[in-house]
Protein backbone atom coordinates (compact mmCIF):
# COMPACT_ATOMS: atom_id res chain seq x y z
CA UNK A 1 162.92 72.31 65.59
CA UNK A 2 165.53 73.62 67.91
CA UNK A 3 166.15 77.26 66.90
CA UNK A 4 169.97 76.75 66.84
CA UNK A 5 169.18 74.20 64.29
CA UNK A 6 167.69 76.57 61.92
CA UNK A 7 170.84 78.45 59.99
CA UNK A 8 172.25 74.64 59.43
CA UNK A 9 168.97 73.62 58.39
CA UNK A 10 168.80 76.35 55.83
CA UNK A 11 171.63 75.00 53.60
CA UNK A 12 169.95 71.50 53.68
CA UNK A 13 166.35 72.62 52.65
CA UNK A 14 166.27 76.15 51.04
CA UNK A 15 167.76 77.76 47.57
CA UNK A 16 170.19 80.25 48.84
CA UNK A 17 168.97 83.70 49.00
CA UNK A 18 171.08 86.46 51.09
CA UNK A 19 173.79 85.63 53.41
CA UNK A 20 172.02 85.68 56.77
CA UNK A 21 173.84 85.97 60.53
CA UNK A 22 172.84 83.17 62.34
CA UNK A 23 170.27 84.96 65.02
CA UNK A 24 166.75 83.70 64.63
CA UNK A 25 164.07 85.72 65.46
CA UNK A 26 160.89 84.75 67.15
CA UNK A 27 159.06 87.53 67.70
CA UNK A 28 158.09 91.11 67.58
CA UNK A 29 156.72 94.75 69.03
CA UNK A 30 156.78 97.90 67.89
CA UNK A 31 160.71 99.30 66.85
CA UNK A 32 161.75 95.81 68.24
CA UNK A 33 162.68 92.20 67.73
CA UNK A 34 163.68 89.28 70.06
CA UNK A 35 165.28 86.18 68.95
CA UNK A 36 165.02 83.17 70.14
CA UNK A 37 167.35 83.39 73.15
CA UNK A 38 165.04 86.45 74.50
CA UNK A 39 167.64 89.20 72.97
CA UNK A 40 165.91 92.36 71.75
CA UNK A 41 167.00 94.31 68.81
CA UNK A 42 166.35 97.67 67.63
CA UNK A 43 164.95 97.17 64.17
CA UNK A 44 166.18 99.93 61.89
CA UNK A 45 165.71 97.70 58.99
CA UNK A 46 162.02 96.71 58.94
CA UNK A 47 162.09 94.01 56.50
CA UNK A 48 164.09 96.12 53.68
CA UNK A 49 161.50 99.62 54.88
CA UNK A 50 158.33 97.13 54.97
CA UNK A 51 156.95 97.02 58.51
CA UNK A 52 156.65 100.83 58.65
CA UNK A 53 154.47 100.62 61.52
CA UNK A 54 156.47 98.27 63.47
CA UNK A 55 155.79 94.52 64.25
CA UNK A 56 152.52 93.92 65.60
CA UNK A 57 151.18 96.98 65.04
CA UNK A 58 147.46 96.37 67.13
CA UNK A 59 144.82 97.61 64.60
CA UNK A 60 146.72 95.61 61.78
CA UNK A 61 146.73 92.53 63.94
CA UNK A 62 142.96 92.82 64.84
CA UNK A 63 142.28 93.53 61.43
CA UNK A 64 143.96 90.76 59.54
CA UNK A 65 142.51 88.52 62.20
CA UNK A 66 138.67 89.49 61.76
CA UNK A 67 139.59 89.10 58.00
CA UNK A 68 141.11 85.89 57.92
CA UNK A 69 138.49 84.68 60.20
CA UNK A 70 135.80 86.20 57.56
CA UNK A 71 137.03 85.63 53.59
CA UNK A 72 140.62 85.00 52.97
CA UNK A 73 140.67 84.33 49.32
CA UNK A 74 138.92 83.83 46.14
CA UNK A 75 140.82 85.08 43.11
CA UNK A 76 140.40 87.89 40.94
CA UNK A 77 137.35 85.96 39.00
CA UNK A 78 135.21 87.36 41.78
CA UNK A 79 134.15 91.19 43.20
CA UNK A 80 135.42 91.43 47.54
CA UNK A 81 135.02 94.72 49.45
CA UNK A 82 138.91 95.10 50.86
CA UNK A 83 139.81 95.19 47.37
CA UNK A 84 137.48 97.73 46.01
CA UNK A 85 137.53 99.60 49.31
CA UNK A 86 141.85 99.87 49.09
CA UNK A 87 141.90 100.74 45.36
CA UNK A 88 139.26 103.47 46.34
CA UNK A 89 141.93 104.98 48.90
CA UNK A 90 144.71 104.61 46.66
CA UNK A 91 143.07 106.51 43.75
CA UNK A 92 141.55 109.34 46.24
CA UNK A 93 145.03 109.96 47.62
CA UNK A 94 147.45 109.85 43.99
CA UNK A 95 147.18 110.87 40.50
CA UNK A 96 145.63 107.76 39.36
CA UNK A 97 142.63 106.84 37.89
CA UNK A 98 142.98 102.87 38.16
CA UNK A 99 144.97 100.12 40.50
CA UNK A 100 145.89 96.80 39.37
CA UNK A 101 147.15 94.44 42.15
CA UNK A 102 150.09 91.89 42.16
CA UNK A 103 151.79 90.32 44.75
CA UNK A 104 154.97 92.45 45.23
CA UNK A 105 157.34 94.91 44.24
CA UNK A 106 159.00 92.85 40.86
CA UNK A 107 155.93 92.05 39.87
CA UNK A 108 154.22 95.68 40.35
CA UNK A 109 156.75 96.03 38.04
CA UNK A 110 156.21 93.59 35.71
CA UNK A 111 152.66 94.65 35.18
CA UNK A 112 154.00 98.40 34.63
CA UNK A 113 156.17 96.65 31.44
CA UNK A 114 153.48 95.13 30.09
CA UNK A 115 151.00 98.17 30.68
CA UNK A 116 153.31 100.57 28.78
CA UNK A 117 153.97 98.41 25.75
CA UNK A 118 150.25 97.86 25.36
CA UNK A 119 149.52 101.27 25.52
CA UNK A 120 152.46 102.19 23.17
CA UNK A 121 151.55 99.91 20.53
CA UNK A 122 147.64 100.56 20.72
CA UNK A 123 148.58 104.30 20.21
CA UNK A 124 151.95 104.55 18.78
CA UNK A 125 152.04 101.11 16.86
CA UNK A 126 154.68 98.53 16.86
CA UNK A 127 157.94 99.88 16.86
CA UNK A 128 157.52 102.45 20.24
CA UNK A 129 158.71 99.18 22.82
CA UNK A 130 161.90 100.57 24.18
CA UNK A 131 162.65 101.70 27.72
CA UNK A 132 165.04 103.57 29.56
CA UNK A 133 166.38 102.81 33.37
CA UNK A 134 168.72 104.45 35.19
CA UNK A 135 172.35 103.13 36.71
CA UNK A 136 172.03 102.52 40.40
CA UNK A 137 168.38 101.09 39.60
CA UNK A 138 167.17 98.58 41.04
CA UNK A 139 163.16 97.29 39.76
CA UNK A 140 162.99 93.71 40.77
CA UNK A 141 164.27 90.06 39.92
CA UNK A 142 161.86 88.79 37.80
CA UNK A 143 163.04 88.40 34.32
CA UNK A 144 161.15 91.95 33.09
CA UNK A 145 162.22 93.65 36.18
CA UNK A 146 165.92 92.58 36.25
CA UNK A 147 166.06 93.77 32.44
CA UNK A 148 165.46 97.40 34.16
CA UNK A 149 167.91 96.46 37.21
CA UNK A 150 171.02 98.12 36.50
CA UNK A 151 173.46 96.14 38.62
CA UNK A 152 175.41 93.26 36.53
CA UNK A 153 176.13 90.91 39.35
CA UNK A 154 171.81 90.27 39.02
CA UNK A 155 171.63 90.45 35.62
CA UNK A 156 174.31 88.84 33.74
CA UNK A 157 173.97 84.93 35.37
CA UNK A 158 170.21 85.17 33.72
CA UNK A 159 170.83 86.49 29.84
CA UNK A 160 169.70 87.19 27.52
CA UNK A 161 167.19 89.34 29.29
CA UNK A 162 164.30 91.67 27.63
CA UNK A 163 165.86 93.35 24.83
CA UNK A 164 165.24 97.50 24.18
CA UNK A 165 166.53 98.76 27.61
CA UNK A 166 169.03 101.38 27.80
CA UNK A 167 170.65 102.65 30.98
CA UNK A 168 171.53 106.14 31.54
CA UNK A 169 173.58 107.53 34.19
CA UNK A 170 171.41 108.76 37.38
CA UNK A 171 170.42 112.49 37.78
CA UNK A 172 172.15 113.61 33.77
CA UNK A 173 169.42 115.26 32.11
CA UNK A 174 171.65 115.87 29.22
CA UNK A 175 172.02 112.05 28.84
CA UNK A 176 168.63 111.31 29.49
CA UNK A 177 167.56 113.59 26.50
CA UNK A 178 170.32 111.55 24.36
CA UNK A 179 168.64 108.29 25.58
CA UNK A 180 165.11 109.34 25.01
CA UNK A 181 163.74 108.84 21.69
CA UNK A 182 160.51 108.46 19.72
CA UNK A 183 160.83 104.76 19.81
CA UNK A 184 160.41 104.89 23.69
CA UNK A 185 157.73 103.73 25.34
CA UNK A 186 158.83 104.03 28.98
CA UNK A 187 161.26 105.59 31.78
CA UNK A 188 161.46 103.80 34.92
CA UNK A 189 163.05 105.64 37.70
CA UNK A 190 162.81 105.97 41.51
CA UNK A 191 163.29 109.19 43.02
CA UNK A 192 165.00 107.73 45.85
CA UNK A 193 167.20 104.99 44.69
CA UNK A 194 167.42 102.23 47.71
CA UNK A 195 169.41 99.39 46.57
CA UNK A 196 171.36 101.66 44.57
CA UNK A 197 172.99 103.45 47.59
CA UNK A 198 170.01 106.16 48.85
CA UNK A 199 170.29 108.12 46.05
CA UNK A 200 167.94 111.17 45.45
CA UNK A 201 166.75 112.42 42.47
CA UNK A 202 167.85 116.05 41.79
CA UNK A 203 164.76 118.36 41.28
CA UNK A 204 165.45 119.22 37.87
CA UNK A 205 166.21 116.32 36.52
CA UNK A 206 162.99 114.38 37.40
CA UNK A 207 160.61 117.70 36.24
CA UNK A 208 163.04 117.33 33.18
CA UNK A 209 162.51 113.76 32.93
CA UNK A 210 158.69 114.69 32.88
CA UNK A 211 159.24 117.06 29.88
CA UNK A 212 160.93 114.93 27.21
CA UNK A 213 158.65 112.28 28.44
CA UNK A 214 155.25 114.39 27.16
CA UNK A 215 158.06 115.72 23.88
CA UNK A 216 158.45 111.84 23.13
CA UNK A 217 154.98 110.94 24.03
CA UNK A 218 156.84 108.46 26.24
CA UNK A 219 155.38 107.27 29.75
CA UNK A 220 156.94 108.27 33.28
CA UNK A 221 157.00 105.64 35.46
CA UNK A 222 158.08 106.32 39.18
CA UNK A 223 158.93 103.31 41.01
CA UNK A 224 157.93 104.03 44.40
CA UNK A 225 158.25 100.42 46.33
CA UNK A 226 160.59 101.67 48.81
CA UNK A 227 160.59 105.27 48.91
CA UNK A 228 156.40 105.55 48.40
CA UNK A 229 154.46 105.59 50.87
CA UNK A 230 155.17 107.93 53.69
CA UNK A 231 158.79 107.15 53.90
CA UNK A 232 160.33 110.17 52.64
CA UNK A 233 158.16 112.64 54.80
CA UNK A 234 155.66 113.12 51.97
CA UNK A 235 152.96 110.15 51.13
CA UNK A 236 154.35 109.73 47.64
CA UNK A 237 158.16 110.72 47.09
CA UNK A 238 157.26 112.22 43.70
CA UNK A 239 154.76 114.73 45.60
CA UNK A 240 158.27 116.79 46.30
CA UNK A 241 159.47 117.59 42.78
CA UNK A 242 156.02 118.68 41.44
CA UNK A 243 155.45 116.06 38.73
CA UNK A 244 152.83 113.35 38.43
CA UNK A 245 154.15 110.23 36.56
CA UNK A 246 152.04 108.13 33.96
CA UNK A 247 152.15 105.18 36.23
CA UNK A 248 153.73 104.36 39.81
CA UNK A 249 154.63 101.01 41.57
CA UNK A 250 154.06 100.40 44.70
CA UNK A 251 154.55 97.43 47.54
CA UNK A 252 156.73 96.83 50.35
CA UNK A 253 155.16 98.88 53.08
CA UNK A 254 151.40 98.76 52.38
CA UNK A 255 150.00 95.47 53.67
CA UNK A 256 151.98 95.54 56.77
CA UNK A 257 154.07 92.62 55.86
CA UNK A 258 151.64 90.44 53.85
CA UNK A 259 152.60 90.66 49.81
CA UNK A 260 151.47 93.19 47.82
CA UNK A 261 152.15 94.87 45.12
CA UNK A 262 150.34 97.66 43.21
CA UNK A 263 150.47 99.12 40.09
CA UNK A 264 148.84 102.49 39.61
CA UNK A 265 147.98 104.20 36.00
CA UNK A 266 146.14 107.13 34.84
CA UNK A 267 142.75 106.82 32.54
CA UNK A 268 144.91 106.87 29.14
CA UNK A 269 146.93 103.82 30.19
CA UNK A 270 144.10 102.27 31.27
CA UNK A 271 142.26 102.36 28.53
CA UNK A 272 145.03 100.19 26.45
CA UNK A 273 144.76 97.26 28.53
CA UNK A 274 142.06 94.98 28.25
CA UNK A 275 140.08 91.96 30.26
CA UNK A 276 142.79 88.99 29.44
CA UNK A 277 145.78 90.85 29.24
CA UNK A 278 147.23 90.69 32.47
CA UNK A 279 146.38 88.78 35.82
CA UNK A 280 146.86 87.61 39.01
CA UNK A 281 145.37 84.42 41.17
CA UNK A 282 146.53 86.19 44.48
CA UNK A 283 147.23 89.70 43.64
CA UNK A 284 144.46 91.86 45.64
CA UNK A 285 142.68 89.30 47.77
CA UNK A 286 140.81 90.01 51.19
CA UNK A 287 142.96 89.34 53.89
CA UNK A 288 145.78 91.53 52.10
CA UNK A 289 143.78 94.38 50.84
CA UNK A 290 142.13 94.91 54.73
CA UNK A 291 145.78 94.97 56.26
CA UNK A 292 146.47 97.32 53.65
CA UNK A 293 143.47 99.59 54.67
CA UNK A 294 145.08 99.72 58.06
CA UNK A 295 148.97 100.89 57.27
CA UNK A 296 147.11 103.09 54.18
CA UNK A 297 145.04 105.24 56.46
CA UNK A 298 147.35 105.53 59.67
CA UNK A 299 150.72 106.40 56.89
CA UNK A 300 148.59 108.94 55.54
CA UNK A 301 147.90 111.36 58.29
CA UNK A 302 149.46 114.57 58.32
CA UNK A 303 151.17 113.99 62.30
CA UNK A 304 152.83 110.82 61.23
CA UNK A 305 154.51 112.00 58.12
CA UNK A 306 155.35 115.40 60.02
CA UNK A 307 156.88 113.20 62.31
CA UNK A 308 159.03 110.96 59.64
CA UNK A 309 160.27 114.40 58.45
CA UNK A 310 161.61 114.96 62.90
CA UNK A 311 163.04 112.03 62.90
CA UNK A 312 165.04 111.75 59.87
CA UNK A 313 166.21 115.12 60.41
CA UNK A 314 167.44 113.70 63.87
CA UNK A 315 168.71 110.98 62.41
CA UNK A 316 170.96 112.68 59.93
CA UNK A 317 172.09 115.68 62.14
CA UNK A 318 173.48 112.89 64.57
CA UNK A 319 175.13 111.10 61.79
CA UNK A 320 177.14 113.95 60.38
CA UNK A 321 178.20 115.09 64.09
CA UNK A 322 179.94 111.69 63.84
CA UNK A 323 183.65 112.62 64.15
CA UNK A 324 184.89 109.66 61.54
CA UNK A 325 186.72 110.13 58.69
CA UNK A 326 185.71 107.10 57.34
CA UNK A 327 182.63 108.74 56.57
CA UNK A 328 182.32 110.21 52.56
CA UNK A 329 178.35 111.38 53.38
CA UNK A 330 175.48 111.53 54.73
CA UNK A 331 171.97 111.67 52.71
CA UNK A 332 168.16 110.62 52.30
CA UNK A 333 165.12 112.09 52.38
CA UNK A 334 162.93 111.59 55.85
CA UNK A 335 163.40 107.77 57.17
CA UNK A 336 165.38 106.52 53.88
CA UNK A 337 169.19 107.62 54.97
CA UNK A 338 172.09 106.07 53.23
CA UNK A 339 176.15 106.63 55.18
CA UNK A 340 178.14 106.25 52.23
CA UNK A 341 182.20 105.15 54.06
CA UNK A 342 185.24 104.54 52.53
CA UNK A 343 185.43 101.14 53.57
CA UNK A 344 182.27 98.20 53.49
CA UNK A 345 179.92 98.66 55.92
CA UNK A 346 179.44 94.65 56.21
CA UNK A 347 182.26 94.96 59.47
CA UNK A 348 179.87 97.70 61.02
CA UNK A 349 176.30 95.73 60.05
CA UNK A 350 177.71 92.70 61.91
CA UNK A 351 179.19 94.98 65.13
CA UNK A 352 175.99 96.62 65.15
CA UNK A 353 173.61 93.39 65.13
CA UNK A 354 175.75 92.52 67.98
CA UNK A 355 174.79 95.76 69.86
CA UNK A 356 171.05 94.86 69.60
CA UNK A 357 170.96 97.28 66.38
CA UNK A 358 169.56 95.88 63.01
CA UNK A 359 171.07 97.85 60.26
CA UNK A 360 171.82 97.15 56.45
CA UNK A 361 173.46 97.90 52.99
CA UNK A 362 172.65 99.71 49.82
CA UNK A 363 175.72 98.60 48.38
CA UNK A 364 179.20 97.82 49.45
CA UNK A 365 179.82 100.64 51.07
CA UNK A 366 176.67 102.25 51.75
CA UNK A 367 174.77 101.94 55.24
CA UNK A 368 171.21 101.89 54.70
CA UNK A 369 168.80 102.79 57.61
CA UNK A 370 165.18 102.63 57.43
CA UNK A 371 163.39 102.09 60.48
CA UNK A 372 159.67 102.09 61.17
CA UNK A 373 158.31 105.64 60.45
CA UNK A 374 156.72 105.06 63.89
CA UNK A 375 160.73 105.31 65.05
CA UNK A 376 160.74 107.70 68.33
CA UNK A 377 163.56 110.38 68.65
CA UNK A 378 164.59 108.24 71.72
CA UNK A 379 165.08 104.71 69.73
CA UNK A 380 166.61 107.04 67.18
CA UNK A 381 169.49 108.05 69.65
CA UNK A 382 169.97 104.64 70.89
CA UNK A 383 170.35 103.99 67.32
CA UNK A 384 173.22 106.50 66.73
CA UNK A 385 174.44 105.65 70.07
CA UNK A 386 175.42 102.16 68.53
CA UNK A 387 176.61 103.38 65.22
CA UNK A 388 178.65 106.14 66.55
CA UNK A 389 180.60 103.60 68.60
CA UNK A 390 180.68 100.98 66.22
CA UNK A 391 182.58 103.13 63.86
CA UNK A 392 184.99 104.06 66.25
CA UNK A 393 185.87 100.31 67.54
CA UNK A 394 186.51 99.36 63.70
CA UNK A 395 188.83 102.59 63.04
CA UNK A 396 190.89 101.23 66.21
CA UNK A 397 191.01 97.98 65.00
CA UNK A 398 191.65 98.97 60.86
């Protein structure tokens, strides 16, 4: 097919997703992509913070080429090495004792649900099955995991959704311990909101979260599928507030690109689920579990995260040097950095794209950037290069 067939195409063969420009890309390397014309983009998006070591990184290509070659697939009804071998990294490296694997982030999720109400009934019986989110959350689309997203546009079309969730109002302790109760069996929260406008989780309030949790006898879940996994600075974002949850989701960044999702536990919640009670045809299979090995062991090395930490510090310093008064702030935490404006950023996503700079939203009016955390200081002054006059062309023109 022609490639400037392909946006008309879309409305003839696919189920509407996100509103998409019309450049289609074809290929790419490292920080960058190219579309189809031969255009290269800086790629501050990374698939929503997925490629974190950049498109075609080599050892993950090599890897999931030998693999694919080798043993691709053959469900969860038999034993494969790259499984075993990734679950044996993951539990090494976090507080867990044991991994389930899914297919991606809603339904790392999904699998957390289930866990906790299996472990609340088996030791609290019947009537602990409630669960507490957070406003600003975001957990997924899947029927469980939308009943823990907070926004209503995504939740109202699909009512009625899973009954016993209660949202709470991000970073209020004092609400929290209102919310909490002996009938809960679970508090999802991420301690960097993405979706919900790079939003970070005070230090108190997610050690206090930890604390009525073990008063409650209530499990902490940390959604981690966007923030995990090197992109704050740290390998897990939780590591920072000096907490371990009960269970922690992971998936966008760890197979490189390929779907994954992971749900980790500790030995208690373990124990509660048995052989039957949860599954998955795909979830863990060869091919995805060896890419994973690869963006696992190169994220967790001490000079890559200290460099995440450079660069995001470059990143923001540049952004609040930005003489704009359309700018209300400027946060995150290492490659995760939300600018929060007083108009919507949509205008400035579009300007930039046309730049060569792929940037976009948490929000309306939130700029989300979240490059590859193998972003040089270089790319990330090209970057603000862009932004900085983007900003300026739409205050002339507003």
């Amino acid at each position: 097919m022609n490639p400037n067939e392909i946006p008309d195409a879309e409305s003839v063969y696919l189920i509407p997703t996100y509103r998409r420009p019309r450049v289609v890309f074809s290929h790419g390397e490292g920080a960058y992509l190219f579309d189809s014309n031969g255009k290269r983009y800086l790629d501050f998006a990374a698939g929503i913070a997925v490629t974190a070591l950049g498109h075609g990184f080599p050892a993950w290509v090599e890897a999931v080429v030998d693999q694919a070659s080798r043993l691709t697939h053959i469900s969860n009804l038999f034993h494969s090495a790259p499984q075993i071998e990734l679950a044996k990294r993951l539990v090494e490296n976090s507080f867990a004792d044991r991994v389930f694997f899914s297919n991606s982030g809603s339904e790392a999720n999904e699998a957390a649900l289930k866990f906790a109400r299996k472990w609340a009934r088996t030791n609290h019986g019947e009537d602990k099955t409630d669960f507490i989110a957070f406003e600003g959350g975001f957990h997924g689309r899947t029927l469980g995991a939308l009943s823990l997203t907070h926004k209503n546009k995504y939740r109202e079309p699909f009512g009625p959704l899973v009954p016993g969730v209660t949202f709470v109002p991000f970073n209020d302790l004092d609400a929290a311990r209102r919310a909490i109760t002996d009938r809960t069996c679970a508090v999802f929260v991420e301690p960097v909101q993405g979706e919900g406008g790079v939003r970070i989780a005070d230090v108190l309030f997610l050690q206090g979260l930890r604390e009525i949790c073990d008063q409650h006898a209530t499990l902490l879940v940390c959604d981690e599928i966007q923030c995990g996994l090197g992109r704050t600075g740290r390998l897990w974002a939780h590591d920072v507030y000096g907490i371990t949850p009960d269970i922690m989701t992971l998936a966008k960044p760890l197979a490189g690109g390929l779907p994954i999702g992971v749900t980790l536990v500790t030995e208690e919640v373990s124990r509660a689920v048995e052989v039957g009670d949860h599954g998955s045809t795909f979830g863990g299979g060869p091919l995805t579990c060896r890419a994973a090995q690869i963006i696992f062991d190169y994220i967790n090395q001490p000079d890559l995260l200290e460099g995440v930490v450079r660069s995001g510090e470059a990143l923001m310093k540049g952004l609040r040097e930005f003489s704009s008064d359309n700018i209300i702030d400027v946060r995150g935490a290492g490659l995760l950095v939300g600018v929060e404006l007083k108009t919507a950023v949509k205008p400035l996503i579009e300007h930039s794209l046309e730049q060569g700079l792929i940037v976009i939203s948490a929000g309306e009016n939130v700029l989300r950037l979240c490059p590859p955390l193998t972003i040089t200081i270089d790319e990330v002054n090209t970057a603000l290069e862009i932004l900085n006059k983007g900003i300026s062309a739409l205050e002339r023109t507003s």
